[in-house]
Each structure stands twice: as C-alpha cells, then as structure tokens.
Protein backbone atom coordinates (compact mmCIF):
# COMPACT_ATOMS: atom_id res chain seq x y z
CA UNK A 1 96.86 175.44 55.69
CA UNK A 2 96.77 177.85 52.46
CA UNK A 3 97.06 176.34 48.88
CA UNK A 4 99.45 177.97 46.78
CA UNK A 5 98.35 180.35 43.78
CA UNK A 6 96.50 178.84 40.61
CA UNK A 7 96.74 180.14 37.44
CA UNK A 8 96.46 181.18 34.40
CA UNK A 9 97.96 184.41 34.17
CA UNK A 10 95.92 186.72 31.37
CA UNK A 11 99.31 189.28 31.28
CA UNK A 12 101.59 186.12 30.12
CA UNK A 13 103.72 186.99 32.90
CA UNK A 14 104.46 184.20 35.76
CA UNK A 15 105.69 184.80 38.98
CA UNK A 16 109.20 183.54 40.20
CA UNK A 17 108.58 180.15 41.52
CA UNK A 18 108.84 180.00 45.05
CA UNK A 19 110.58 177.11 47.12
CA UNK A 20 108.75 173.79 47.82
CA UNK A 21 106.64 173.99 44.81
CA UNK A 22 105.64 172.19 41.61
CA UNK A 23 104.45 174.34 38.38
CA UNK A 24 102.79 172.94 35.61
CA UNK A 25 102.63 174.39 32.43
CA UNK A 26 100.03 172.59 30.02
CA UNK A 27 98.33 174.29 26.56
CA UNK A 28 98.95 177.63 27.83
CA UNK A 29 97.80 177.07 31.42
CA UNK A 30 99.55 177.26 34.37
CA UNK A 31 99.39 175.60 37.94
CA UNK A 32 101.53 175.98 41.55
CA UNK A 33 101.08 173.16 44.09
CA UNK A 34 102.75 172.91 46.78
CA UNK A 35 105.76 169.64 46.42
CA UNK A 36 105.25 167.02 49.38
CA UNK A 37 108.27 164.81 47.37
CA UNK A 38 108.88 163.43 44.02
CA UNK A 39 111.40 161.76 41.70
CA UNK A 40 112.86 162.90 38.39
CA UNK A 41 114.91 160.53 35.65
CA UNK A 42 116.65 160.76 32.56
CA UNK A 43 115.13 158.26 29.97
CA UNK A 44 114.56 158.25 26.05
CA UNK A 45 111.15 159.35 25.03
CA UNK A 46 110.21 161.34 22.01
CA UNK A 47 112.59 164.19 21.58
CA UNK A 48 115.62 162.17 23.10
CA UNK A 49 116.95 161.55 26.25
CA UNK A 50 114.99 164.10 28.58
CA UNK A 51 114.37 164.21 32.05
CA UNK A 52 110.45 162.79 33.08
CA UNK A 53 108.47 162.51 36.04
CA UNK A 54 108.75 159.29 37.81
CA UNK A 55 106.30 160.32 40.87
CA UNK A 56 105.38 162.86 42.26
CA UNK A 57 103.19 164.21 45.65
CA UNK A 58 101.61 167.36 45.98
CA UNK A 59 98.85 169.74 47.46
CA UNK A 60 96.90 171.90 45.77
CA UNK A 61 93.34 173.42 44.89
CA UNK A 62 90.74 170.81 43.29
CA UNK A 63 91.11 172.80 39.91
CA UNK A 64 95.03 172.75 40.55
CA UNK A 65 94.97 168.99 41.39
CA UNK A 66 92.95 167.94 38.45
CA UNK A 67 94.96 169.67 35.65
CA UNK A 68 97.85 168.11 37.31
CA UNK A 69 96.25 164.37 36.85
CA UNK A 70 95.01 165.50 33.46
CA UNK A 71 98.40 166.33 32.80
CA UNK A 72 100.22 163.09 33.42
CA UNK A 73 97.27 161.56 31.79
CA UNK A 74 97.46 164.11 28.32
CA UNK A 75 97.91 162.28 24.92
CA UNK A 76 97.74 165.58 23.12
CA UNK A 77 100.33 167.63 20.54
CA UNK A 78 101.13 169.68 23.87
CA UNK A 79 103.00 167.94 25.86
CA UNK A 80 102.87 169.09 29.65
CA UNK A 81 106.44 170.55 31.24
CA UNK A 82 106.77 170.91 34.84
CA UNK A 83 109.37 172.86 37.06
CA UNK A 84 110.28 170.95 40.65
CA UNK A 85 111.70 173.33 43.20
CA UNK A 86 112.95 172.03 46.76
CA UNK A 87 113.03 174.20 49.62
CA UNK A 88 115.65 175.93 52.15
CA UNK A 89 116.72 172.69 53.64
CA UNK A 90 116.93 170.42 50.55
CA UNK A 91 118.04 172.34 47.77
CA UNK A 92 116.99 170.96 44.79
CA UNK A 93 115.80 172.58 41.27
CA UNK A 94 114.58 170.65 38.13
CA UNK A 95 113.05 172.54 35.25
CA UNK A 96 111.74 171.42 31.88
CA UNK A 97 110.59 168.47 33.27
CA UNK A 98 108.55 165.86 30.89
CA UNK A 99 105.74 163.50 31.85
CA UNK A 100 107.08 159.72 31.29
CA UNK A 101 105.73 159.29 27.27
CA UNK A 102 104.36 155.55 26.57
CA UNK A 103 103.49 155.10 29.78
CA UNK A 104 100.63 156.04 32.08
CA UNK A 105 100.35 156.94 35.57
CA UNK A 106 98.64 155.94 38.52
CA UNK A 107 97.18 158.73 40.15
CA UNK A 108 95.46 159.11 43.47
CA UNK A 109 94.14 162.17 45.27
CA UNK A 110 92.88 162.70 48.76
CA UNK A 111 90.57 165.55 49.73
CA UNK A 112 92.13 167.35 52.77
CA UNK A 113 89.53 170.17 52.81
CA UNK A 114 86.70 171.84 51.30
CA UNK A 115 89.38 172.86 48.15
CA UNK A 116 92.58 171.28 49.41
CA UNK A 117 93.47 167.85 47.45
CA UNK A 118 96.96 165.92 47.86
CA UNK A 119 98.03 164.01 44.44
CA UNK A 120 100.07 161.36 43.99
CA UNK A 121 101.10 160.61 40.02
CA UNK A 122 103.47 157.18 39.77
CA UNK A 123 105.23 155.95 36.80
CA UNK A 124 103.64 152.50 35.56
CA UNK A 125 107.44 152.31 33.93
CA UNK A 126 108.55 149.01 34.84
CA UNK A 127 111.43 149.21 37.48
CA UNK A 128 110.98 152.60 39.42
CA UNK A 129 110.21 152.25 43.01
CA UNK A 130 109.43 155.27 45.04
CA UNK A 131 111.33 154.06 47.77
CA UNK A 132 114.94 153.13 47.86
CA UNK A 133 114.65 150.06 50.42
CA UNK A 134 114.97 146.47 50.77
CA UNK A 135 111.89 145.95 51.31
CA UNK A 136 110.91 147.99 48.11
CA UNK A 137 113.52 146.11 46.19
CA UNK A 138 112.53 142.51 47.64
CA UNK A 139 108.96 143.36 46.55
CA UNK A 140 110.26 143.92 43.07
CA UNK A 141 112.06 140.77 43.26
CA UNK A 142 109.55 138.47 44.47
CA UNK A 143 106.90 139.60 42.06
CA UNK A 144 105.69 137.85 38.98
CA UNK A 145 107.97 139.27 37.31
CA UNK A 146 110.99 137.59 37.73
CA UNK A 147 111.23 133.34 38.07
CA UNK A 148 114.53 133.21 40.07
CA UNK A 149 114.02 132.03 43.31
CA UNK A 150 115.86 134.51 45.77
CA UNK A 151 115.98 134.98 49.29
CA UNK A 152 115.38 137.54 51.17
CA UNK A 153 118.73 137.82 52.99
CA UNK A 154 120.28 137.94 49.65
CA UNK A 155 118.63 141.64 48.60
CA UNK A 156 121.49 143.55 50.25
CA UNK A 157 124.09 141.93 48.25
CA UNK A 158 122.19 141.80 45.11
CA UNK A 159 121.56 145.47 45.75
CA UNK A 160 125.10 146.27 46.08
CA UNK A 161 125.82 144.05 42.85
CA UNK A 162 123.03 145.78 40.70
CA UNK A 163 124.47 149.56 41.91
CA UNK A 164 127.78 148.55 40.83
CA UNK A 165 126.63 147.12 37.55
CA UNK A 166 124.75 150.01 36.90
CA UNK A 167 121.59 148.31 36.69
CA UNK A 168 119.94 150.01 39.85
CA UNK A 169 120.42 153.77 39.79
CA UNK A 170 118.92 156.04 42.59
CA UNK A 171 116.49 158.89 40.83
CA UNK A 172 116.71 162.69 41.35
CA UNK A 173 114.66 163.16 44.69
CA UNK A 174 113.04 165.54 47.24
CA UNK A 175 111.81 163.88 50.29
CA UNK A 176 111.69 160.44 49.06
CA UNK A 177 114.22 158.07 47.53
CA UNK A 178 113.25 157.02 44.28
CA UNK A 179 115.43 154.70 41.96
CA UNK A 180 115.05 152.92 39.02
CA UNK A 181 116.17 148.97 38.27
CA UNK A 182 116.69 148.24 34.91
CA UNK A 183 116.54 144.18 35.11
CA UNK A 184 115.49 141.55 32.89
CA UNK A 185 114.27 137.78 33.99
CA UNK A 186 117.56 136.62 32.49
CA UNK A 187 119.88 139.07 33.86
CA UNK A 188 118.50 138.32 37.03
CA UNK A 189 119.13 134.59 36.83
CA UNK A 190 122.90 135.32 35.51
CA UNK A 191 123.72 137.68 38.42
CA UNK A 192 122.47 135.60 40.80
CA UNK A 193 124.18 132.28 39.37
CA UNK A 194 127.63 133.95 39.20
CA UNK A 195 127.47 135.59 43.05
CA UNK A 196 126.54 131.95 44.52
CA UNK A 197 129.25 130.38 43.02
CA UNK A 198 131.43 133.26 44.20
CA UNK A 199 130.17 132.42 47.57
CA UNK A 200 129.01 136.16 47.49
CA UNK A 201 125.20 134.52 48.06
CA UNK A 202 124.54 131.83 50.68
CA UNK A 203 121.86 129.18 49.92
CA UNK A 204 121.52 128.33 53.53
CA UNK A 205 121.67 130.61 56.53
C-alpha cells in the first residue's frame, strides 16, 4: 500500500487534489492523506457559520499523520483549513473546511507499517455520533446525560420525531454516516411526554 504525497511545496504551487483524499493546509504547510471516511457540519464558530470537521479517518505518512493531529489540536492565530475529496463511486467535495473551534478532539492513530499511520480525529462537540444508528442513538440516550427514562424500543420513533423536529440532522459524509442531535435534558423529557400520551410511545410491550 503507497501513502499519498507529503508536502510542503518550496514553488508555492500544489498539485490538483486527487480523489479519495484529505489536504491539510496549516501555517504554510501542506499535507495529502489518503480519506478512509469522515463527516463535515455547518456550526457557528469564530468567523460565523462555517463548515468544521466533525471526524474524520485517514492514512498517511507518520510526519503526515502527526501534523494532521497537531492540526485538530492547534490553538494558534492560524487556523488549519482542510479540503475533503470523495472518490469515483461517492462523489463528494468539501473545501475550506474548519477544525470544530472550542472544542477538542479525540484522536487516535494506528501504525500500519514502518511509515504508514491511520488517524482518527472526533469531535468532543456534544451530540455528533459517527454513526447514524439506533444503537448509536440509544447510546446517546442512555448516557448520563439525559435523566428520562426511555426504552429501547422507543429509539426508532423518537428518531423519526427528532428528524422531523429538526433536532437530529444527518452530517455531510463519505463512508460513514455521521449526524448531529441537538437535545437538551428538558427537551428530551417534553418530547417524550407528548408522544406517550399520543400513544406514539408504548410503556409496555
């Protein structure tokens, strides 16, 4: 398996970026790794509404894969950009792409090879789930955050509910199916109130 091209370029003068990969531009410095999958959003950050990396997988040198984590990591004036490009099956182009500001990311690499690492970056932004499944969604549910007691036949429904109310939205994706749940504790406890008296939940099976 080859590793695609790491940069910088002294001339100033990037190459077209080819399909299936993620470049990183940081300070000056620029990276290609090759894009396993990864999710994109629109949220408010400084400079407005912009789109930011939720998570992302990718392949790449060990000098490639550790600007990339020191690029969802930066704090600095220059704020990292980053251009997603699918490939010939699943077309899909993002460019200008922000890291998530205020929030950090948990990032894991594996060493493949000698040089070859795989990265994984995910948003700590409260809500996004990598994976667009009840399971994903139950997990979300059940967890400390949220009090109301739900079951897990009921995650379908409330899924349905929370698409149609806006409050789940599924993220820009390649190879994965990220989405985002905007919810609050008290939200939670309304919906979930008004579909059991509109018989649209069942307390017993």
């Amino acid at each position: 398996m080859t590793s695609p091209a790491e940069t910088p370029r002294p001339d100033g003068q990037e190459k077209p970026i080819g399909l299936g990969l993620l470049r990183c531009n940081y300070n000056g410095k620029v990276w290609d790794l090759k894009l396993v999958a990864g999710s994109v959003h629109q949220v408010d950050g400084f400079g407005g509404r912009r789109q930011r990396i939720m998570f992302v997988s990718a392949v790449g040198t060990s000098k490639a894969t550790e600007g990339l984590a020191a690029m969802l990591r930066s704090r600095g004036d220059h704020e990292p950009s980053f251009q997603l490009v699918g490939d010939s099956m699943v077309p899909w182009k993002h460019e200008g792409v922000l890291r998530d500001p205020g929030f950090s990311y948990e990032v894991e690499t594996f060493r493949l090879s000698k040089d070859l690492v795989h990265i994984v970056g995910t948003t700590t932004r409260k809500g996004f789930m990598a994976s667009f499944s009840n399971r994903a969604i139950w997990n979300c549910l059940s967890s400390d955050a949220f009090t109301t007691p739900v079951l897990r036949t009921w995650v379908q429904p409330l899924a349905a509910e929370f698409m149609e109310r806006k409050i789940l939205v599924k993220c820009a994706s390649y190879q994965c199916q990220g989405c985002f749940l905007d919810l609050r504790p008290a939200m939670l406890d309304r919906i979930v109130c008004d579909m059991v008296k509109a018989k649209k939940l069942m307390l017993r099976e």
